[in-house]
Structure formats: C-alpha cells, structure tokens
Protein backbone atom coordinates (compact mmCIF):
# COMPACT_ATOMS: atom_id res chain seq x y z
CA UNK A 1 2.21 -22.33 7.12
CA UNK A 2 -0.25 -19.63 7.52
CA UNK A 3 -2.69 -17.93 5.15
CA UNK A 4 -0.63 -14.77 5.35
CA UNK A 5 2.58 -17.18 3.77
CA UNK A 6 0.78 -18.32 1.59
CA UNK A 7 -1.09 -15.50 0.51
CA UNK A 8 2.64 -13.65 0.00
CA UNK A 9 3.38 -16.82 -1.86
CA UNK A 10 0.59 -16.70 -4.13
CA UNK A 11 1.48 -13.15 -4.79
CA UNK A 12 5.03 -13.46 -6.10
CA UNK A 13 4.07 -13.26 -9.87
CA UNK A 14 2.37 -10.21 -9.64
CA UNK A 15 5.00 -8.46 -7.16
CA UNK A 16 7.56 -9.17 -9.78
CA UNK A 17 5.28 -7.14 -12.16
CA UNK A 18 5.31 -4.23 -10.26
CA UNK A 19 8.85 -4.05 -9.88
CA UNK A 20 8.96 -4.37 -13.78
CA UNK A 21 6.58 -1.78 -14.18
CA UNK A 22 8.04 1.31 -15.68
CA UNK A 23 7.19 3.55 -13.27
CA UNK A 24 8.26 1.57 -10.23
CA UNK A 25 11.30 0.96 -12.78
CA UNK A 26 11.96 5.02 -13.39
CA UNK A 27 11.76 5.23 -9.44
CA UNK A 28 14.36 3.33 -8.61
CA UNK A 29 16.95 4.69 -11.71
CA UNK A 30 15.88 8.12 -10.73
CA UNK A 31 14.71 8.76 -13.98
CA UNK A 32 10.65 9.23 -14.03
CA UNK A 33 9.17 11.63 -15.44
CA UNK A 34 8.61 14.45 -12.57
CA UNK A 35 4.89 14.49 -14.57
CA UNK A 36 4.60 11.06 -13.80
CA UNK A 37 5.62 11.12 -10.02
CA UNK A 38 3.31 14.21 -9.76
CA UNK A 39 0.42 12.91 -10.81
CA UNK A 40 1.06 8.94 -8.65
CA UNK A 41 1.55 11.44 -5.38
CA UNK A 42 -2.12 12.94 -5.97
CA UNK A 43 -3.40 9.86 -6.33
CA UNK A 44 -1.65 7.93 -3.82
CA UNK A 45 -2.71 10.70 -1.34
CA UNK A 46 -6.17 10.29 -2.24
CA UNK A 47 -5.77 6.41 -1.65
CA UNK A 48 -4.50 6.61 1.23
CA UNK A 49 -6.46 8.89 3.12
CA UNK A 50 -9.21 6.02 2.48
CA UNK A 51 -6.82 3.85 3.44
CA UNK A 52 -6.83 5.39 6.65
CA UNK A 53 -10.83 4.79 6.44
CA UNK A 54 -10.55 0.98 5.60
CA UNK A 55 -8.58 0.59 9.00
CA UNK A 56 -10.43 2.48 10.76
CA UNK A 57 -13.71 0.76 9.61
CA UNK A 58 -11.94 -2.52 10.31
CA UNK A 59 -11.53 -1.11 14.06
CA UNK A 60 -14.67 -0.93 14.66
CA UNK A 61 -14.83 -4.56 14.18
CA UNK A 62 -11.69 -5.73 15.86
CA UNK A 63 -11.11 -7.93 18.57
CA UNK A 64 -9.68 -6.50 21.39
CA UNK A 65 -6.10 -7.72 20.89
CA UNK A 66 -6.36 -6.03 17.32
CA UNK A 67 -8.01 -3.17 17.94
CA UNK A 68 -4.54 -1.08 19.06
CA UNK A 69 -2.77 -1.93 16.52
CA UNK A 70 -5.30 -0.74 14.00
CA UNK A 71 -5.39 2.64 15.76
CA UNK A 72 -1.64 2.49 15.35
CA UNK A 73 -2.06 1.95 11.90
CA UNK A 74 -4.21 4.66 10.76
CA UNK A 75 -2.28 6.89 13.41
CA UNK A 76 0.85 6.00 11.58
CA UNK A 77 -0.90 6.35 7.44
CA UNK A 78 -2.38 9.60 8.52
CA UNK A 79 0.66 11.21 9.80
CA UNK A 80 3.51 9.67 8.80
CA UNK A 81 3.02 8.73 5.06
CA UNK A 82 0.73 11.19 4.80
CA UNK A 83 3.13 13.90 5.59
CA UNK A 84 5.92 11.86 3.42
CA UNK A 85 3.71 12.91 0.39
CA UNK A 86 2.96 16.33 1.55
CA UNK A 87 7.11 16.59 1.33
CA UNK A 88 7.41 15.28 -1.62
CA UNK A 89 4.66 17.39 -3.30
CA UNK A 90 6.06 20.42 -2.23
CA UNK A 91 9.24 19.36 -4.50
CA UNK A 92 7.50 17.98 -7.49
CA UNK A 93 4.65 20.98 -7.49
CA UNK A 94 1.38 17.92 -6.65
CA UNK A 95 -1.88 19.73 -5.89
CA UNK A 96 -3.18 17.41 -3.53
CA UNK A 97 -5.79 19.70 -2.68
CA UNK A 98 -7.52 19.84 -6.35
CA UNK A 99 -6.33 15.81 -6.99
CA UNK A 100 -9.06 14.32 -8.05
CA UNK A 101 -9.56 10.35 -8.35
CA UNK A 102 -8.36 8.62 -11.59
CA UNK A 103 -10.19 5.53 -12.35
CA UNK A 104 -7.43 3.02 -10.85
CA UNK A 105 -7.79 4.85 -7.56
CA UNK A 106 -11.50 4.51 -7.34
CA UNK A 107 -11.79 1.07 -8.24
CA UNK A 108 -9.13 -0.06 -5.71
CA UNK A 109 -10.67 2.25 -3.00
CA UNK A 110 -14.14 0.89 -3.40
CA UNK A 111 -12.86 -2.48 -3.61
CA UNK A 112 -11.07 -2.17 0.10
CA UNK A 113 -13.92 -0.04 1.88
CA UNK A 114 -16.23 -3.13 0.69
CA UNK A 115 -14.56 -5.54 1.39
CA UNK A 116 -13.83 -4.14 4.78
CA UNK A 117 -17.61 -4.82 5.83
CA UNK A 118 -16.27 -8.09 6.72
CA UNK A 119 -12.96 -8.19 9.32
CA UNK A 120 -11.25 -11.15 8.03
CA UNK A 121 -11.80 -10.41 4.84
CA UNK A 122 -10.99 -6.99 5.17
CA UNK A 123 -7.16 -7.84 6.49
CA UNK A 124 -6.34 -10.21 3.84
CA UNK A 125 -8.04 -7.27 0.84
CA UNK A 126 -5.47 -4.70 2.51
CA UNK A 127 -2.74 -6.65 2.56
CA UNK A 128 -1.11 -6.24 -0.66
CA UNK A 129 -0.73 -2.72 -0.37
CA UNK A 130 1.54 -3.33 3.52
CA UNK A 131 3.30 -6.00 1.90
CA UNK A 132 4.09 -5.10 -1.54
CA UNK A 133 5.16 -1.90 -0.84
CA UNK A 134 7.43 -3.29 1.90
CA UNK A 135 8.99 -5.74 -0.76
CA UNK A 136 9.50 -2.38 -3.72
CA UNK A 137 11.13 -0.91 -0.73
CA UNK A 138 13.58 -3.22 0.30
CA UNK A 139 14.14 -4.35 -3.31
CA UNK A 140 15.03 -0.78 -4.71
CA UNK A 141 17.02 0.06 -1.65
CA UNK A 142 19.32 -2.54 -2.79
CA UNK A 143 20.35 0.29 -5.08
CA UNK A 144 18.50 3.16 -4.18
CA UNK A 145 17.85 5.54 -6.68
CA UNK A 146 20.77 8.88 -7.04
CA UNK A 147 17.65 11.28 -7.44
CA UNK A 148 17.19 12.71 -3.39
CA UNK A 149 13.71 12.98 -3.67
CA UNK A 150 13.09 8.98 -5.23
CA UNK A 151 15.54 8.10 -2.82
CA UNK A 152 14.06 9.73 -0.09
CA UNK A 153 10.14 7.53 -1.42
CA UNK A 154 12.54 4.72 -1.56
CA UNK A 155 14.01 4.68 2.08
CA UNK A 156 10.72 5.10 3.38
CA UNK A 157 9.21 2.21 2.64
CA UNK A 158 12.91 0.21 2.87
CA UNK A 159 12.29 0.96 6.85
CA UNK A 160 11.95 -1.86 8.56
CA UNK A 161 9.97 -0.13 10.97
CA UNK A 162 7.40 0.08 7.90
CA UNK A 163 8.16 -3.83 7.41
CA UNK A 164 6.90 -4.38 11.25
CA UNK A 165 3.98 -3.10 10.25
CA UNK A 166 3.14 -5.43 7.48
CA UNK A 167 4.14 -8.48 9.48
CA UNK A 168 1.59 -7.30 11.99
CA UNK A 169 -1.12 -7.47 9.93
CA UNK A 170 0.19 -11.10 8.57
CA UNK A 171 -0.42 -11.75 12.48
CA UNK A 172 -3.20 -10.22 12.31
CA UNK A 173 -4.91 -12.01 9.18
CA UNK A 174 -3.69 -15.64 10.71
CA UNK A 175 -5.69 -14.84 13.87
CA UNK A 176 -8.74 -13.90 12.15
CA UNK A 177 -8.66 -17.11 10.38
CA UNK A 178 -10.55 -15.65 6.78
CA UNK A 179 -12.30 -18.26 4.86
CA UNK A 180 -8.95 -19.48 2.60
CA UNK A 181 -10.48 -19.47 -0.78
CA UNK A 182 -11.56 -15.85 0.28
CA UNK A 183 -8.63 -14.67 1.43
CA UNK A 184 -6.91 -15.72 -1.71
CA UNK A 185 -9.63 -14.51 -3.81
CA UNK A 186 -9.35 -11.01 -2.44
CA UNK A 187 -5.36 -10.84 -1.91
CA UNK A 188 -5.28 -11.63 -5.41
CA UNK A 189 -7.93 -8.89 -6.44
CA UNK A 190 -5.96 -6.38 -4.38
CA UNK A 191 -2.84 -7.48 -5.97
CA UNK A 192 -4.00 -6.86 -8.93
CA UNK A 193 -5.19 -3.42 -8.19
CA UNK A 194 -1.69 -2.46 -6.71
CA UNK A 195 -0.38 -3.19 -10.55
CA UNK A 196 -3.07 -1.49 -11.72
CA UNK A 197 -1.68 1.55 -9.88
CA UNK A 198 1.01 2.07 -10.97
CA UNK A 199 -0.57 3.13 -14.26
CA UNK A 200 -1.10 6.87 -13.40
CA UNK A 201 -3.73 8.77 -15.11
C-alpha cells in the first residue's frame, strides 16, 4: 500500500466529521443559511487563490515528470473553481473583492505555503483539501441537494474529472516518497484544518 492509502485511511475519522458538520450537512439538504454559504464562498476564494500559490511554489520544486501536472493544477484552481465561486457569488450577493481572511483561513493558508518549502511534504499537507472534497462530492451527490445553486457546488466536486485530479496527486505523493511519520503528521494537520473550515466566521 502506498502512503497516499494510507494517508486516506488514516483520514477516515475526520472525513466523516466533515460530512457531519452542519454546514456541509445544510449543503447537501439545501437548507444553509444563504449568510452562511456567503460568507464560506469569501473565504474559500481567498483560500484558494493561495492554493493556487502552494502549487505553484511546489512547481518550482518539481521533478520533471511532476512539474505539468502542477501547472495543470493551478491552471485548473485558478480558472475553473475559481470561476465556480465567482458564479455562485453572483447568486448569493459574496463580495469577494472586500473578503477578508477569517482566522480558519489564515491558519490553514500559512500552514500549506510552509509546509510547501519542502516538496514531499508539501504534496502530502495539500492533500486533504483534493481528496476530501472529492469524497463530500461524491457522497452528497448520492442525493444531491434540490437547491440549484448547492446542487450546482455539489456536482462540481462529484466530477470525476475533479476526482482524477486528486488521484494524481496520490501518484504524485507515492513518487516523492515523504518521510512517513511526516506525511502523516501533516495530512493529519491539514485534515484537521479542512474541519476547521467549515466553521465560517
């Protein structure tokens, strides 16, 4: 088994609390608050345009057989999900613009732009967010939310084209062969700041 197995193994528990978190919860039965949604699109749009950052940092270091799909990556955060949010703002009234960081946000952004100083390290720190939100997705699509607009978040990270990206980056993290207790160490830390998320300011 590789680390990225048994990183996603390791990360089961705390996966399950996000999907029993009431606002991942009020997704999928259509029935968050709009406030609520509002204010997790500001401050998942500020995430992720670090996000974008933390791969792009991690480029810099990659091996060549790496280094497209991290391009890919940010390509695909930047323009894709990005615009996915700039949507759905538009229909909840966000002002991504004037968002500004909430305290969850900044400690899980500083967390992955550190601990993408180091490549190996960096991959397994990032990983929670590719494959947890791949798992929410596929989970609530089982019975997507009636709501358009949830259902619409939903989908989007139900694609399996969004899937195929995290099961690059388990690739990815198996080839750059982290120190184990590391990896776990970090995967763990970023799992932990996923939850921690979900707790909107």
């Amino acid at each position: 088994m590789g680390i990225a197995r048994e990183l996603e193994e390791l990360g089961t528990g705390l996966l399950a609390e996000q999907l029993a978190h009431p606002t991942v919860r009020g997704i999928a039965e259509g029935t968050l608050d709009e406030r609520v949604f509002r204010s997790w699109l500001e401050q998942d749009y500020l995430f992720l345009l670090d996000y974008v950052r933390v791969f792009s940092r991690l480029a810099w270091q990659a091996p060549a057989a790496h280094l497209g799909d991290l391009v890919d990556l940010a390509h695909a955060t930047f323009h894709e999900e990005l615009s996915l949010h700039r949507g759905l703002s538009a229909e909840f009234g966000a002002d991504l613009d004037g968002a500004v960081k909430g305290g969850p946000c900044a400690a899980y952004t500083a967390f992955l732009l550190e601990s993408a100083a180091d490549y190996a390290e960096g991959l397994a720190a990032l990983y929670p967010c590719m494959w947890g939100y791949a798992q929410i997705g596929k989970a609530l699509a089982e019975k997507p939310p009636a709501d358009p607009r949830y259902r619409r978040w939903v989908d989007s990270y139900a694609d399996p084209g969004f899937a195929a990206l995290g099961d690059r980056i388990a690739e990815m993290i198996d080839e750059a062969a982290p120190d184990p207790s590391r990896a776990r160490a970090l995967f763990l830390e970023g799992m932990r700041h996923e939850l921690a998320f979900w707790s909107v300011p």
